[in-house]
C-alpha atoms as a PDB file:
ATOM      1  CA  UNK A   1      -0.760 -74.577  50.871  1.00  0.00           C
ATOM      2  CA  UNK A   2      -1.467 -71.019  50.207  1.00  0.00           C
ATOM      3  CA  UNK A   3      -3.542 -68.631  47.937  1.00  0.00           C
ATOM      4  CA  UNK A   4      -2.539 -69.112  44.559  1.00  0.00           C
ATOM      5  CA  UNK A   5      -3.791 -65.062  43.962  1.00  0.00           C
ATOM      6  CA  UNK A   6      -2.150 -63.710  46.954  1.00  0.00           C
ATOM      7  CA  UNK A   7      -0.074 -66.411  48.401  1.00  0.00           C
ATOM      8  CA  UNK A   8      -1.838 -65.720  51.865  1.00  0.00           C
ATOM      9  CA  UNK A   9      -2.120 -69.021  54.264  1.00  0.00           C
ATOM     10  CA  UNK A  10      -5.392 -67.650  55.583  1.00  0.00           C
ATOM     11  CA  UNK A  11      -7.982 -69.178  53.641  1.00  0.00           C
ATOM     12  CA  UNK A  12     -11.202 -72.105  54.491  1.00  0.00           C
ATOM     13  CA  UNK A  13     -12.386 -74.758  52.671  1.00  0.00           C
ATOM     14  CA  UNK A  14     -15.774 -74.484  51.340  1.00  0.00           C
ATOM     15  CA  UNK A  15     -16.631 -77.610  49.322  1.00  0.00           C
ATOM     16  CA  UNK A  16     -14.551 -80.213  47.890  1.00  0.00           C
ATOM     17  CA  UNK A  17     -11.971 -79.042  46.299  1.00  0.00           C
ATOM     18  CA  UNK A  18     -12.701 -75.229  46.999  1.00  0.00           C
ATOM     19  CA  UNK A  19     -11.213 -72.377  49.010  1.00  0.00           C
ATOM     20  CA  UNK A  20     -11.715 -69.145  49.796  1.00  0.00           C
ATOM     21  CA  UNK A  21      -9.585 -66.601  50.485  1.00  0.00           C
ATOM     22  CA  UNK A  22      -9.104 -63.938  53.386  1.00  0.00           C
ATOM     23  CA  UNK A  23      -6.434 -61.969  52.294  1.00  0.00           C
ATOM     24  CA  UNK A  24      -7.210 -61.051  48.635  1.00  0.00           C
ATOM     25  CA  UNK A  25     -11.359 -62.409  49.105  1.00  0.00           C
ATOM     26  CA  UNK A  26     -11.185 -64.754  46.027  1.00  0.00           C
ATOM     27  CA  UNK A  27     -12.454 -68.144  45.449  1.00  0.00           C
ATOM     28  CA  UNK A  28     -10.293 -70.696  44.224  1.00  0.00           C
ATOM     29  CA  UNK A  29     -10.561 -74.060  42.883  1.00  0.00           C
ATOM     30  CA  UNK A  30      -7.719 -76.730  42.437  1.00  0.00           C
ATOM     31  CA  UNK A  31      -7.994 -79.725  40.476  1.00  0.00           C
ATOM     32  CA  UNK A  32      -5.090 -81.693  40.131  1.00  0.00           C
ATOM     33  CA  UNK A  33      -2.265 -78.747  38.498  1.00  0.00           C
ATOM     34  CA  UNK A  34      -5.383 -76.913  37.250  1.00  0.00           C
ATOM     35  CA  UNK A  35      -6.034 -73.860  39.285  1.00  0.00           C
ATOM     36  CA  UNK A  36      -9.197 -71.690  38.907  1.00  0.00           C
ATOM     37  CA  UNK A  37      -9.645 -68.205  40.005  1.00  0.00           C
ATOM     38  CA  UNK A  38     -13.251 -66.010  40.786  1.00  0.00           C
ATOM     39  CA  UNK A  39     -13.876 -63.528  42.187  1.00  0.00           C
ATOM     40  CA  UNK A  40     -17.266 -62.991  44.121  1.00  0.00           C
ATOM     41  CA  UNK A  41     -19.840 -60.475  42.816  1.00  0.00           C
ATOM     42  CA  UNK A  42     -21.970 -58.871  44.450  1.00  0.00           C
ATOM     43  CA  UNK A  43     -25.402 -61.212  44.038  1.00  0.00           C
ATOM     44  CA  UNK A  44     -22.915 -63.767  45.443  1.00  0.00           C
ATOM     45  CA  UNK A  45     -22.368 -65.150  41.754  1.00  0.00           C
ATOM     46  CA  UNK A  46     -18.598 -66.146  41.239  1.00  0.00           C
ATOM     47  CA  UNK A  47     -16.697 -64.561  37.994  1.00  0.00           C
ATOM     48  CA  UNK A  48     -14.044 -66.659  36.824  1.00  0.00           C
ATOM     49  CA  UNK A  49     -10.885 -64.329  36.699  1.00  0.00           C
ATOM     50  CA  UNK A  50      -8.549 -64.847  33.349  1.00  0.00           C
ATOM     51  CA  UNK A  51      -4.838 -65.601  34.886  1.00  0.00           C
ATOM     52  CA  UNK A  52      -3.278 -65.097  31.136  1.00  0.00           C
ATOM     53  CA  UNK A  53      -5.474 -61.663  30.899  1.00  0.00           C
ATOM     54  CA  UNK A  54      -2.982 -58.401  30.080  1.00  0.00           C
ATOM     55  CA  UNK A  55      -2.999 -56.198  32.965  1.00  0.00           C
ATOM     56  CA  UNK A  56      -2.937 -52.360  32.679  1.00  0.00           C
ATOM     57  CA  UNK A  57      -0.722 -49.970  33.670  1.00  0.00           C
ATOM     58  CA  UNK A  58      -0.502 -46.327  34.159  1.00  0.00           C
ATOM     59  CA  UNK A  59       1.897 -43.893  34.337  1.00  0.00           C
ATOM     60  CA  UNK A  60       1.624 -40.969  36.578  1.00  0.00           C
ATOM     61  CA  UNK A  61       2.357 -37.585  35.298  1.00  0.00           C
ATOM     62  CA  UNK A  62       1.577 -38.112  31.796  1.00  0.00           C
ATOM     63  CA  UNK A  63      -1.363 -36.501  30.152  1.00  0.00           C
END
């Protein structure tokens, strides 16, 4: 298995069906095909990360 964010292999188990991640430091969840993202604030709260949210992007050199 690997990170679903990243798709690093180095990543623990820390309750049932959790994970988190080394290589991009997310927490994941996976129920059956369902995959959940968070991220970890930091209180130590986890905020669920939209996989279907539009990215940004900018272009250099253009003001």
């Amino acid at each position: 298995m690997r990170c679903p964010h990243c798709n690093s292999r180095d990543y623990g188990k820390i309750g049932a069906n959790q994970f988190y991640c080394w290589g991009c430091f997310m927490e994941f969840s996976i129920s059956g095909d369902d995959v959940r993202m968070f991220e970890v604030a930091e209180d130590g709260s986890l905020v669920a990360v939209d996989p279907l949210a539009p990215t940004l992007e900018f272009e250099a050199g253009t003001a």
